[in-house]
Protein backbone atom coordinates (compact mmCIF):
# COMPACT_ATOMS: atom_id res chain seq x y z
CA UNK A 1 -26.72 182.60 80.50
CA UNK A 2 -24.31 179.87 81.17
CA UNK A 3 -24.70 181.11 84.90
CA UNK A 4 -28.69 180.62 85.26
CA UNK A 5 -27.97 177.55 83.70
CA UNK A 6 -25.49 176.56 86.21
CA UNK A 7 -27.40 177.78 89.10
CA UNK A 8 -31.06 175.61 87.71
CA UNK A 9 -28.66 173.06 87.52
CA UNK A 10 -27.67 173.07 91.42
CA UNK A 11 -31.43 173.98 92.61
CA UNK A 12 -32.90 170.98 91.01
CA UNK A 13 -29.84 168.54 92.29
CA UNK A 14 -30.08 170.11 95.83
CA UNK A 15 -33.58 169.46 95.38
CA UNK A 16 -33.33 165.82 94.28
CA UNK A 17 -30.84 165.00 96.85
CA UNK A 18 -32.79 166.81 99.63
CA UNK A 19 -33.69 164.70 102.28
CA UNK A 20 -31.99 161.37 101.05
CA UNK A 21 -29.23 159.47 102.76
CA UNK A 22 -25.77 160.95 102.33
CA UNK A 23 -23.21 158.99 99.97
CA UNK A 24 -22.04 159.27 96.66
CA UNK A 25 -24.12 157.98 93.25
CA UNK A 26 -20.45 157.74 91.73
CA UNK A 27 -19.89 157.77 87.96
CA UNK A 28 -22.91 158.12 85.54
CA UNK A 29 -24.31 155.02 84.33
CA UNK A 30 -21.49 152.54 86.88
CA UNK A 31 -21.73 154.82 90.08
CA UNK A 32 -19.13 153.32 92.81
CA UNK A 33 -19.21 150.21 90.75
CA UNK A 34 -15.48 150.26 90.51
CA UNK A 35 -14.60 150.86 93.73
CA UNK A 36 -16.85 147.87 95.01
CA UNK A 37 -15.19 145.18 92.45
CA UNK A 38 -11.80 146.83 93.88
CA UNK A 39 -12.63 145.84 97.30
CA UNK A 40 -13.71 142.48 96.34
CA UNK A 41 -10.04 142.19 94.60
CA UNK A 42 -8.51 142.95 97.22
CA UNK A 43 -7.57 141.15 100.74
CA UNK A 44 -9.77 143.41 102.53
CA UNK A 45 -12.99 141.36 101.04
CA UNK A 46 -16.00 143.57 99.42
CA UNK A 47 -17.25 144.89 103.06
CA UNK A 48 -14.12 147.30 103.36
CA UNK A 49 -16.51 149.39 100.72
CA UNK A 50 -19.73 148.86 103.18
CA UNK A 51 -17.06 149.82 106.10
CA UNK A 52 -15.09 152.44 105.05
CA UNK A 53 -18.53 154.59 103.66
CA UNK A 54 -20.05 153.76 107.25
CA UNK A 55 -17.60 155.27 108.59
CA UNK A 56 -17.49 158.43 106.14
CA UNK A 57 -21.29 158.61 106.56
CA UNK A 58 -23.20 157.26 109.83
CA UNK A 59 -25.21 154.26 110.21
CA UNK A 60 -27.14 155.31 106.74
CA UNK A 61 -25.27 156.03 103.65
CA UNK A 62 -26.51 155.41 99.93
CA UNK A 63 -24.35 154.51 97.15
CA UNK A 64 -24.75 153.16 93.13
CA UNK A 65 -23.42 149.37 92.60
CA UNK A 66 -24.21 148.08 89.44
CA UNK A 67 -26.25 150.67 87.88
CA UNK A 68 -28.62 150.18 90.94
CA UNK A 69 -29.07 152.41 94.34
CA UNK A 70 -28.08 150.41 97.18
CA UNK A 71 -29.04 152.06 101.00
CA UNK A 72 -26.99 150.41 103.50
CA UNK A 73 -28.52 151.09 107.51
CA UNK A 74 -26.74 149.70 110.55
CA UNK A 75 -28.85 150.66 113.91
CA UNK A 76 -31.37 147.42 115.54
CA UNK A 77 -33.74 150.19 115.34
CA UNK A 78 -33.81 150.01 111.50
CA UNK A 79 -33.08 146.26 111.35
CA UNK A 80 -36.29 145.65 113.24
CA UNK A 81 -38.26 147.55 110.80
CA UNK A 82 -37.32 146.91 107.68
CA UNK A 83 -36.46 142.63 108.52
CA UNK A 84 -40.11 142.89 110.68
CA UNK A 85 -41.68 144.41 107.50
CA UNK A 86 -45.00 144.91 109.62
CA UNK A 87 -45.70 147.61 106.74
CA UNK A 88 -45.40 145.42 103.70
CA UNK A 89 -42.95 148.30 102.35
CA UNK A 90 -40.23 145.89 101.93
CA UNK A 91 -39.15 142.82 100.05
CA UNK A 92 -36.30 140.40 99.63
CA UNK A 93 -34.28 141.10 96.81
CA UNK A 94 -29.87 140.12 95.86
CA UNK A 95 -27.95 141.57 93.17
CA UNK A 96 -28.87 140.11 89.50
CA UNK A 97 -25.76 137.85 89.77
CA UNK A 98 -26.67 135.82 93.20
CA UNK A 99 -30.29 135.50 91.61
CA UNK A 100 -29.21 134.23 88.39
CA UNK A 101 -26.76 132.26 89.96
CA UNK A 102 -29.37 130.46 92.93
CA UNK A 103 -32.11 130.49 90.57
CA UNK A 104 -35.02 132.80 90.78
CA UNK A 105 -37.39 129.74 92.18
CA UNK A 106 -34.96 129.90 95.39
CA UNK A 107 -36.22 130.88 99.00
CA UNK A 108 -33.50 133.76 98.66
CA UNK A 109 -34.90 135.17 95.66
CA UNK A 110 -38.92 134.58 96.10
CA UNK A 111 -41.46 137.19 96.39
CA UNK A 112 -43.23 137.24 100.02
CA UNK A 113 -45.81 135.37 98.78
CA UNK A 114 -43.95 132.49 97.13
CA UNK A 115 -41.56 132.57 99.74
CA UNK A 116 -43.83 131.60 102.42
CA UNK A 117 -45.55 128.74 99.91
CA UNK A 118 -41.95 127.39 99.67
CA UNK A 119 -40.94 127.93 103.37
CA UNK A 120 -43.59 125.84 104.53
CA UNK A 121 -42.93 122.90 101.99
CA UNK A 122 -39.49 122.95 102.84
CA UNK A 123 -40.36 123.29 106.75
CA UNK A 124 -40.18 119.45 107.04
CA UNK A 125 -36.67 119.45 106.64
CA UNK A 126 -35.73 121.10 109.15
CA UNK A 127 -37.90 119.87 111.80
CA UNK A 128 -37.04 118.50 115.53
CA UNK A 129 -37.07 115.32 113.97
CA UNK A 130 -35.11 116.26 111.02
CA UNK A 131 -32.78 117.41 112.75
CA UNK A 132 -32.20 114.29 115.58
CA UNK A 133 -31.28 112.20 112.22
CA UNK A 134 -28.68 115.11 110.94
CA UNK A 135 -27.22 115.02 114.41
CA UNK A 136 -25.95 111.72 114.11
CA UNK A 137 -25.26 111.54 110.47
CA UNK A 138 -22.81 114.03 111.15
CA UNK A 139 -21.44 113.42 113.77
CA UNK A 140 -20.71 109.87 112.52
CA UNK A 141 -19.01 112.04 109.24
CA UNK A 142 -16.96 114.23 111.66
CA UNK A 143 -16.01 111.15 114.20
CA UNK A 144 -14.82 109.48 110.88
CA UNK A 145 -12.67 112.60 109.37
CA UNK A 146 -10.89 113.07 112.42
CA UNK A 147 -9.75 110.13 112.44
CA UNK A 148 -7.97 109.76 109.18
CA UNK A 149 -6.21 113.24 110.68
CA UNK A 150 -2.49 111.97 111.47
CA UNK A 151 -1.04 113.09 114.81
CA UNK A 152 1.52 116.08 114.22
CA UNK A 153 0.21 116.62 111.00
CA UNK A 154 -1.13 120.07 109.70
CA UNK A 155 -4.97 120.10 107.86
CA UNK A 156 -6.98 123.00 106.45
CA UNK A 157 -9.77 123.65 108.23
CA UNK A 158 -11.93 125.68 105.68
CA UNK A 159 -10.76 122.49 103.57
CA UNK A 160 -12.07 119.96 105.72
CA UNK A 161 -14.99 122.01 106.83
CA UNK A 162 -16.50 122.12 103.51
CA UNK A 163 -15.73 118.78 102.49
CA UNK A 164 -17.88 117.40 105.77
CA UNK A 165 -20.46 120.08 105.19
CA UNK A 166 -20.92 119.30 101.54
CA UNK A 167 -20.67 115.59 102.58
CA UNK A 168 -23.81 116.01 105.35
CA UNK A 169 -25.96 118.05 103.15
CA UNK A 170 -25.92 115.94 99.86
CA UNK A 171 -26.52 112.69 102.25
CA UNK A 172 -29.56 114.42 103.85
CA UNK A 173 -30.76 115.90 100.54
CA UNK A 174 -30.11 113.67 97.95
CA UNK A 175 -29.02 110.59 99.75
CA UNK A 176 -25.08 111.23 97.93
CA UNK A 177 -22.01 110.99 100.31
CA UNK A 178 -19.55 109.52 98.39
CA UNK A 179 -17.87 108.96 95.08
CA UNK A 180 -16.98 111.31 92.18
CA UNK A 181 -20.54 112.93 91.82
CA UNK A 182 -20.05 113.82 94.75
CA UNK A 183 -16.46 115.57 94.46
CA UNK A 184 -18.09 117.31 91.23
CA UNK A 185 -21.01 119.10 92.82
CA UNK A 186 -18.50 120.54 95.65
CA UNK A 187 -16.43 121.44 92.87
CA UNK A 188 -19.53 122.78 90.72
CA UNK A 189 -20.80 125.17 94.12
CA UNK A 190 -17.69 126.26 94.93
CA UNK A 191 -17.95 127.75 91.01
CA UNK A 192 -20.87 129.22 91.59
CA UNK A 193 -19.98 130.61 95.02
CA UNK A 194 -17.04 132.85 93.79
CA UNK A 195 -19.44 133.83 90.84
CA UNK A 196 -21.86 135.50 93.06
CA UNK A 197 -20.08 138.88 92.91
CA UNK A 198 -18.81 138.72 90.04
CA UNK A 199 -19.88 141.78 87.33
CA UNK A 200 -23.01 139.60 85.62
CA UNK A 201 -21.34 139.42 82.09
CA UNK A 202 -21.95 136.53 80.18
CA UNK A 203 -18.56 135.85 78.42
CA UNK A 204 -17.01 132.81 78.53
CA UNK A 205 -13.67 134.13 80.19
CA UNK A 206 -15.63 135.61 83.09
CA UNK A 207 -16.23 134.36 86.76
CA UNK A 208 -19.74 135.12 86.13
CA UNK A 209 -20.20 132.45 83.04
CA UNK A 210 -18.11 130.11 84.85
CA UNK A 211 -20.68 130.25 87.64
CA UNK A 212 -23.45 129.59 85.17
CA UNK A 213 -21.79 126.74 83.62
CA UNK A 214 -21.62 125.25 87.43
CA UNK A 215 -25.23 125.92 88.24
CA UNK A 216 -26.01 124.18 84.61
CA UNK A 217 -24.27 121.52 85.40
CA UNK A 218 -25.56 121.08 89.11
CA UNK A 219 -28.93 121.20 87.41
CA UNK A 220 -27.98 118.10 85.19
CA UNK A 221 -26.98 116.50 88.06
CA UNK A 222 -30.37 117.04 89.97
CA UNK A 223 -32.43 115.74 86.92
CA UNK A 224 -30.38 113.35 86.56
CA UNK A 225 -31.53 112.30 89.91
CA UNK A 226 -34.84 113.19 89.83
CA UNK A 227 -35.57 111.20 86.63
CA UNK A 228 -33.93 108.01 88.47
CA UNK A 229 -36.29 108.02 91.14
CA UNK A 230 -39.29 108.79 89.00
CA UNK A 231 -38.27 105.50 87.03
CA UNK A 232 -38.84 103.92 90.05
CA UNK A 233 -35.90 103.61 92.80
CA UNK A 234 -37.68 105.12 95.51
CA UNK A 235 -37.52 102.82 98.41
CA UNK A 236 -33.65 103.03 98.70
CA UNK A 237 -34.44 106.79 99.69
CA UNK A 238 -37.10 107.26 102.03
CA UNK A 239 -35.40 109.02 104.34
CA UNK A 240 -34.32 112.01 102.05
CA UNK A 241 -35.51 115.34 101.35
CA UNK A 242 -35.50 114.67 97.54
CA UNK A 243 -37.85 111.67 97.79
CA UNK A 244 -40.04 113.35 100.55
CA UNK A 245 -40.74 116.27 98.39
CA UNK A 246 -41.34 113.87 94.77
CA UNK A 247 -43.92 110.98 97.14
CA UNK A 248 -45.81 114.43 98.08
CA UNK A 249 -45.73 115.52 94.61
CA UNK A 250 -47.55 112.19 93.23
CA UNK A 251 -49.81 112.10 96.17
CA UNK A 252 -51.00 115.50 95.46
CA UNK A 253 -50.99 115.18 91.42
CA UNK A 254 -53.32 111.54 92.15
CA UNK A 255 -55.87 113.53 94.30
CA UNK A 256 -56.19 116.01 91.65
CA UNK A 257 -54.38 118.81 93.77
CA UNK A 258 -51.72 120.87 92.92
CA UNK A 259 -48.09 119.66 92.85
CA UNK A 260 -46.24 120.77 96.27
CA UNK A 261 -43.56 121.67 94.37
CA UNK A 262 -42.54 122.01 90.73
CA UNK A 263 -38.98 120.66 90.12
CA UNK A 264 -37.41 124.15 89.21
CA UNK A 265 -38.37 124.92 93.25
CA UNK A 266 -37.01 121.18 94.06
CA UNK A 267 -33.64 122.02 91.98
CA UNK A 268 -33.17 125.71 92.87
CA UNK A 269 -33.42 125.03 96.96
CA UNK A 270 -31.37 122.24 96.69
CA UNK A 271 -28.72 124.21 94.98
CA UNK A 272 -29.94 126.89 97.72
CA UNK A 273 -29.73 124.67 100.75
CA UNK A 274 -26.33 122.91 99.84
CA UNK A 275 -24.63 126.40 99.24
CA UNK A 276 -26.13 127.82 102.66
CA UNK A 277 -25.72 124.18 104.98
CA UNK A 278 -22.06 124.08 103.09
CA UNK A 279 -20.71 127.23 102.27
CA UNK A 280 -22.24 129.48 105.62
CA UNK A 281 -21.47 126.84 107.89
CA UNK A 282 -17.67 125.75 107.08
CA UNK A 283 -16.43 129.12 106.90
CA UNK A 284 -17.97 129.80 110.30
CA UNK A 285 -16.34 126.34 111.49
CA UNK A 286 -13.35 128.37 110.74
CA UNK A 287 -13.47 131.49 112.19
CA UNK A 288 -14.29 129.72 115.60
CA UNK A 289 -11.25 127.43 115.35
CA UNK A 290 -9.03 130.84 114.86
CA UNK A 291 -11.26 132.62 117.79
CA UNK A 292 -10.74 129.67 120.13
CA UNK A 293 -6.70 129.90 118.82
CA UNK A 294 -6.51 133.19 119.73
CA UNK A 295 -8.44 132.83 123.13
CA UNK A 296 -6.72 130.16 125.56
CA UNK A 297 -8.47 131.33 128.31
CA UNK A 298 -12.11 130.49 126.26
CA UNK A 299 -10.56 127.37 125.20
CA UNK A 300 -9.95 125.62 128.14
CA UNK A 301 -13.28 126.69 129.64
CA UNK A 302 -14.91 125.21 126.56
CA UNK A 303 -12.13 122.43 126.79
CA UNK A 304 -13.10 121.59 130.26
CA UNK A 305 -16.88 121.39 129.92
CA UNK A 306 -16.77 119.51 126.79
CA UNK A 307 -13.72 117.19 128.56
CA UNK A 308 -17.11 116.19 131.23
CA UNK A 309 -19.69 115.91 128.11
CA UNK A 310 -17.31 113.43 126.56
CA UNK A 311 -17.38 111.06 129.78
CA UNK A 312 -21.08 111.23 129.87
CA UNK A 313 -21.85 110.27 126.11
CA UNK A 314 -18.90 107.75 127.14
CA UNK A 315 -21.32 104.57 126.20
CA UNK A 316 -23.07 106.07 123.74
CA UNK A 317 -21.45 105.99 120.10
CA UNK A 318 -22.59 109.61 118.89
CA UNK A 319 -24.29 112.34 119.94
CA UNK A 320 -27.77 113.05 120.34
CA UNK A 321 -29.77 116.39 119.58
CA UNK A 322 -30.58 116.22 123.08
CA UNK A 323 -27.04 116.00 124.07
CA UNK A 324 -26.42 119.63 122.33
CA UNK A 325 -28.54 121.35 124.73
CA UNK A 326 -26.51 120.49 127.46
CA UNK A 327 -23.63 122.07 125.96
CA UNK A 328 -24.37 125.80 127.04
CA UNK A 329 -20.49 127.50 127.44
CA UNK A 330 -20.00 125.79 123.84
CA UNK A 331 -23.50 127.46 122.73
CA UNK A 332 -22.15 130.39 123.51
CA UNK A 333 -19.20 130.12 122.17
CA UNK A 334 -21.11 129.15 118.91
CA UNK A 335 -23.04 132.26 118.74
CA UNK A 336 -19.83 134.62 119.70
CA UNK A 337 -18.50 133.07 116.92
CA UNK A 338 -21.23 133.78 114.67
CA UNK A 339 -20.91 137.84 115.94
CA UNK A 340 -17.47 138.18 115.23
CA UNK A 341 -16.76 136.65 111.91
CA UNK A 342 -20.74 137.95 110.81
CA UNK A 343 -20.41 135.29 107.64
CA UNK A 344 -23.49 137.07 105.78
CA UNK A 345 -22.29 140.61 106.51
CA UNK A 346 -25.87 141.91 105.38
CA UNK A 347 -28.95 141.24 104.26
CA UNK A 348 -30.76 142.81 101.36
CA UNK A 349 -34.51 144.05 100.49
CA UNK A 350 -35.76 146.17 98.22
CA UNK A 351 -38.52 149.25 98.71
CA UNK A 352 -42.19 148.26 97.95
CA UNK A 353 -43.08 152.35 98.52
CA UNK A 354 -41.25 155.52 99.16
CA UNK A 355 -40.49 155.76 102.71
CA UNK A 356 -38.15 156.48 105.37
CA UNK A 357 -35.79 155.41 107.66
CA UNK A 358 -33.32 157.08 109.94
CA UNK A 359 -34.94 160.03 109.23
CA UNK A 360 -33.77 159.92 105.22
CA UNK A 361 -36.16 159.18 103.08
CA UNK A 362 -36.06 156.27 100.92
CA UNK A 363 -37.38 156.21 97.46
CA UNK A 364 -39.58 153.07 96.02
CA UNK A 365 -37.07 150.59 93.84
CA UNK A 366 -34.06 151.27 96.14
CA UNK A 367 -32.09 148.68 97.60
CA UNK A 368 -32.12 148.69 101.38
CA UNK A 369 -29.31 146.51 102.84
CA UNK A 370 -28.99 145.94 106.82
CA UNK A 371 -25.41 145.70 107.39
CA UNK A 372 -25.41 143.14 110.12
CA UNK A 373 -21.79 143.15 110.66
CA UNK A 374 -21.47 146.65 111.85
CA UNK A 375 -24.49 145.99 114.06
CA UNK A 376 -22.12 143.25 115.42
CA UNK A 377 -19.47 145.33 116.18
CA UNK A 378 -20.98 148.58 117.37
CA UNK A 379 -19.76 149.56 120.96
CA UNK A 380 -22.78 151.40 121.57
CA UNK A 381 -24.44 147.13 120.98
CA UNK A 382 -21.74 145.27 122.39
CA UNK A 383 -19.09 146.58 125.22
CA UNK A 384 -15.56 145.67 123.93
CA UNK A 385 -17.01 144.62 120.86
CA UNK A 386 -13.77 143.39 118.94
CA UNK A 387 -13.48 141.31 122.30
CA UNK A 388 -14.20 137.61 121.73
CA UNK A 389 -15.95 136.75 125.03
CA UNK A 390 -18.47 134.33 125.05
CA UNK A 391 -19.96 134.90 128.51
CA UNK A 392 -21.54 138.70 126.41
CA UNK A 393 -24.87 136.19 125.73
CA UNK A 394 -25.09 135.09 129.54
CA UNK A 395 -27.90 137.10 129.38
CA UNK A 396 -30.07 138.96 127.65
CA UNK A 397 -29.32 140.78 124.53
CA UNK A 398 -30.45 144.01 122.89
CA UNK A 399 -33.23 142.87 120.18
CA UNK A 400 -32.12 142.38 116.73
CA UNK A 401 -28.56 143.38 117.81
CA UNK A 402 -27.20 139.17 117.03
CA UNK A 403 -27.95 138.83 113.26
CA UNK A 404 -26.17 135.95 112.03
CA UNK A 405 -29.21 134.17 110.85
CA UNK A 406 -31.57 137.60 109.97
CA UNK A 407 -34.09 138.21 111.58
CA UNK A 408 -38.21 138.59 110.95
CA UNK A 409 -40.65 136.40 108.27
CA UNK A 410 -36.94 135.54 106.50
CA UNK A 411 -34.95 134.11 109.43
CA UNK A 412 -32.75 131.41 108.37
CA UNK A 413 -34.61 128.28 107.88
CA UNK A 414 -31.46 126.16 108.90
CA UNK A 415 -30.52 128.11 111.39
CA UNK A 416 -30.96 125.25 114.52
CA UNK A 417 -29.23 122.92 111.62
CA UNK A 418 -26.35 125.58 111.50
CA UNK A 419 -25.62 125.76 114.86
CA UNK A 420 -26.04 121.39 115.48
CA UNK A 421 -23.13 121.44 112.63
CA UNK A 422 -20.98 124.04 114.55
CA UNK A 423 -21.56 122.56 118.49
CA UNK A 424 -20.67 118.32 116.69
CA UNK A 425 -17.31 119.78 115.09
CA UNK A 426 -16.67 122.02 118.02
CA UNK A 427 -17.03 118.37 120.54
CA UNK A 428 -15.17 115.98 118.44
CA UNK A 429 -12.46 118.54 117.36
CA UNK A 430 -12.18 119.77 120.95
CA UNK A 431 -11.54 116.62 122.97
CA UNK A 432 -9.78 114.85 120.15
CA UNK A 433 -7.06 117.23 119.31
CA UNK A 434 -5.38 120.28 120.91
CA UNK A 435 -4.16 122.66 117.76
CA UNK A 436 -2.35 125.62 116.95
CA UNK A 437 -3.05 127.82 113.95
CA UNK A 438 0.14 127.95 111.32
CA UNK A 439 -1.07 131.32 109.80
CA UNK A 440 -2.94 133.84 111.41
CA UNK A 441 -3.44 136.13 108.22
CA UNK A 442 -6.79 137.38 108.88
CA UNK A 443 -7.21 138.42 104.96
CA UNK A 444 -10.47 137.05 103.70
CA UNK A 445 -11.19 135.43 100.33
CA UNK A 446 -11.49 137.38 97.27
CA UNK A 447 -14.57 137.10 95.48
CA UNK A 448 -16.45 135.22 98.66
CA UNK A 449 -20.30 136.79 99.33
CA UNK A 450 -19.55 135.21 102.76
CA UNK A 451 -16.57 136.08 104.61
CA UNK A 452 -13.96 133.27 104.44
CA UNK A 453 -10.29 133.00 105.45
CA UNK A 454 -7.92 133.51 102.85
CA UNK A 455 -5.82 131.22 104.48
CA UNK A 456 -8.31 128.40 105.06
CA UNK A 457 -6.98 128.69 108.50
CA UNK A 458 -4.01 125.48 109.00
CA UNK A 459 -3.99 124.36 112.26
CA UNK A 460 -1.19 121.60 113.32
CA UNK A 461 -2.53 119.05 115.58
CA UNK A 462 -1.57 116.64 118.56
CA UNK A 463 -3.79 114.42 119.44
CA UNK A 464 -5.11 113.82 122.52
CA UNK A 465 -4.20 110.88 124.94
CA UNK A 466 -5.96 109.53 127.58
CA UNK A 467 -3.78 110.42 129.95
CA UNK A 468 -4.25 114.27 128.71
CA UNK A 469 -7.83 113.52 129.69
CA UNK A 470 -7.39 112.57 132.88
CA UNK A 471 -5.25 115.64 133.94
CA UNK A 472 -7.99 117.96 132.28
């Protein structure tokens, strides 16, 4: 008897498993649950789970985080169809803890629906003329900061990064670059950064509650604002993207239309938009500093056509949007950059239907996750792909093989922001100082959804003399 039972038993899981991408589902009830928090504990980061299953399994393996399936595919050919979404059989969707933690009223979290109502209010931000403003704002911020850096002396530069980052964004946002309010709602996103992977339990000794307490208190901060310039201080901040969206909210609640946007969407893509313009960008600051470090031979390319962009901008006291495109070793440099340290190592959507992909079939509810880092370093992709060479986007690349900023309806909204941050620093740092980088541990960051040095890469600096100039 115990036999038939036993043999029923293997049919029906042969049978259930038939078809689907390889992996393990892991313990009942947890799955590989475990084993994921264990890679986020250790100096590997989370994505030595992703990688060492990817290479167990192919370029689609499933697995069971959190009580949930999670599919994780790694070929352009699957990235195109499932970021594309031509079908409709896929939407955006994080882990309960990011959602809870960004707000469910974010662009990361929306529906398709909502997300494209929101993407087009927000669009405005992040327009060509946006963006000239940004320019100079920061590089006025970064012209400043390296100047208070002492010759000889040895700075952080995930440290500085996100101080600068944090700086810009709250000025363009919310009109806030200075003070202790400032210094709090760095200190309250950084919270709810290292909270986003956390195991979503609410007790008050866990990273998880400590992230909510920081998004609570980042929320009091925003209504706090918010109230302020309903009570009338408006003309102080015209040029904000606070007081843009609450002077299109009264103009559409005095015509009798619907608000643009309610302030849960104001306060959630704030949060959103300082986390992605602060977070994304300094830790990709980084990893090009330690490339370039590691590279002399890229560095004094760079050095030299940045050396010539410095005499041309000569009479001029910051740069111009205009003076970025002009920039194009640097640009690529940027976007190698991007490829190597892959900062958002995937993206993640959920399945509207069953379907399939790579041949497996995928069943409706799973998570579907496009691992965008092993797209990046995939020598059938890129030749020599653990190479940092720069001169690899001279040309034309293979589509959706460079996903730094996804791809599809859900590209990165900031993305031409992103890479204006990364080209200012990379100028002013570049023909300012010559560095060296103290410690080259290449651990990453426990906790981190985005891949940040452990080390906060130090760098000791000499400055740069005129005379150094001249002989470049």
């Amino acid at each position: 008897m115990s036999q038939i039972v036993l043999k029923i038993f293997r049919c029906r899981f042969q049978e259930s498993t038939a078809g689907i991408p390889p992996g393990s589902p892991g313990l009942p009830l947890i799955g590989e649950t475990l084993q994921f928090m264990a890679s986020i504990y250790s100096g590997k980061g989370f994505y030595h789970f992703v990688r060492i299953r990817h290479l167990q399994y192919g370029n689609c393996f499933r697995t069971n985080i959190f009580g949930e399936t999670h599919v994780f595919v790694s070929s352009t050919e699957s990235a195109k169809a499932i970021l594309n979404n031509d079908s409709g059989k896929f939407t955006k969707r994080y882990i309960r803890s990011i959602a809870e933690l960004v707000g469910d009223q974010s662009l990361l979290c929306a529906s398709d629906q909502h997300h494209k109502l929101i993407r087009t209010r927000l669009s405005s931000f992040f327009s060509a003329t946006s963006i000239s403003v940004f320019v100079k704002q920061f590089d006025e911020s970064i012209v400043e900061t390296l100047r208070s850096w002492d010759d000889g002396s040895t700075v952080v530069v995930l440290q500085e990064a996100l101080k600068i980052t944090c700086k810009a964004m709250c000025k363009m946002l919310i009109s806030l670059d200075s003070g202790e309010e400032l210094e709090m709602l760095q200190q309250e996103v950084a919270q709810v950064c290292e909270a986003m992977l956390a195991f979503p339990l609410r007790l008050p000794w866990t990273r998880f509650h400590k992230g909510l307490q920081g998004r609570k208190r980042i929320m009091n901060i925003l209504d706090k604002v918010i109230s302020e310039r309903r009570g009338g201080i408006k003309q102080a901040y015209q040029g904000d993207f606070l007081q843009q969206m609450l002077m299109e909210d009264e103009k559409a609640s005095s015509t009798d239309e619907a608000p643009r946007l309610t302030d849960a969407e104001i306060k959630d893509n704030i949060l959103t938009m300082i986390i992605a313009g602060q977070d994304t960008t300094a830790s990709a600051i980084t990893w090009m500093v330690k490339f370039l470090d590691e590279n002399q031979d890229v560095l004094e390319t760079l050095r030299n056509e940045q050396q010539l962009m410095a005499k041309k901008i000569s009479l001029k006291p910051y740069l111009s949007v205009e003076d970025l495109t002009e920039m194009p070793y640097a640009s690529k440099v940027v976007k190698e950059s991007l490829r190597m340290a892959s900062v958002v190592p995937w993206f993640p959507r959920q399945a509207l239907k069953d379907c399939e992909i790579e041949g497996f079939k995928i069943k409706r509810g799973w998570n579907v996750n496009i691992d965008a880092k092993s797209i990046h370093l995939d020598a059938m992709v890129y030749k020599d792909p653990s190479e940092f060479n720069p001169t690899r986007f001279a040309g034309e690349t293979k589509p959706y093989s460079f996903l730094a900023f996804g791809m599809g309806g859900r590209t990165c909204l900031g993305m031409n922001m992103a890479k204006a941050m990364m080209l200012v620093f990379l100028h002013r740092l570049i023909t300012t100082y010559r560095w060296k980088v103290v410690d080259p541990d290449t651990s990453t960051e426990k906790w981190g959804l985005f891949s940040r040095l452990k080390s906060g890469c130090p760098v000791q600096l000499t400055r740069i003399t005129e005379d150094d100039s001249v002989q470049t």
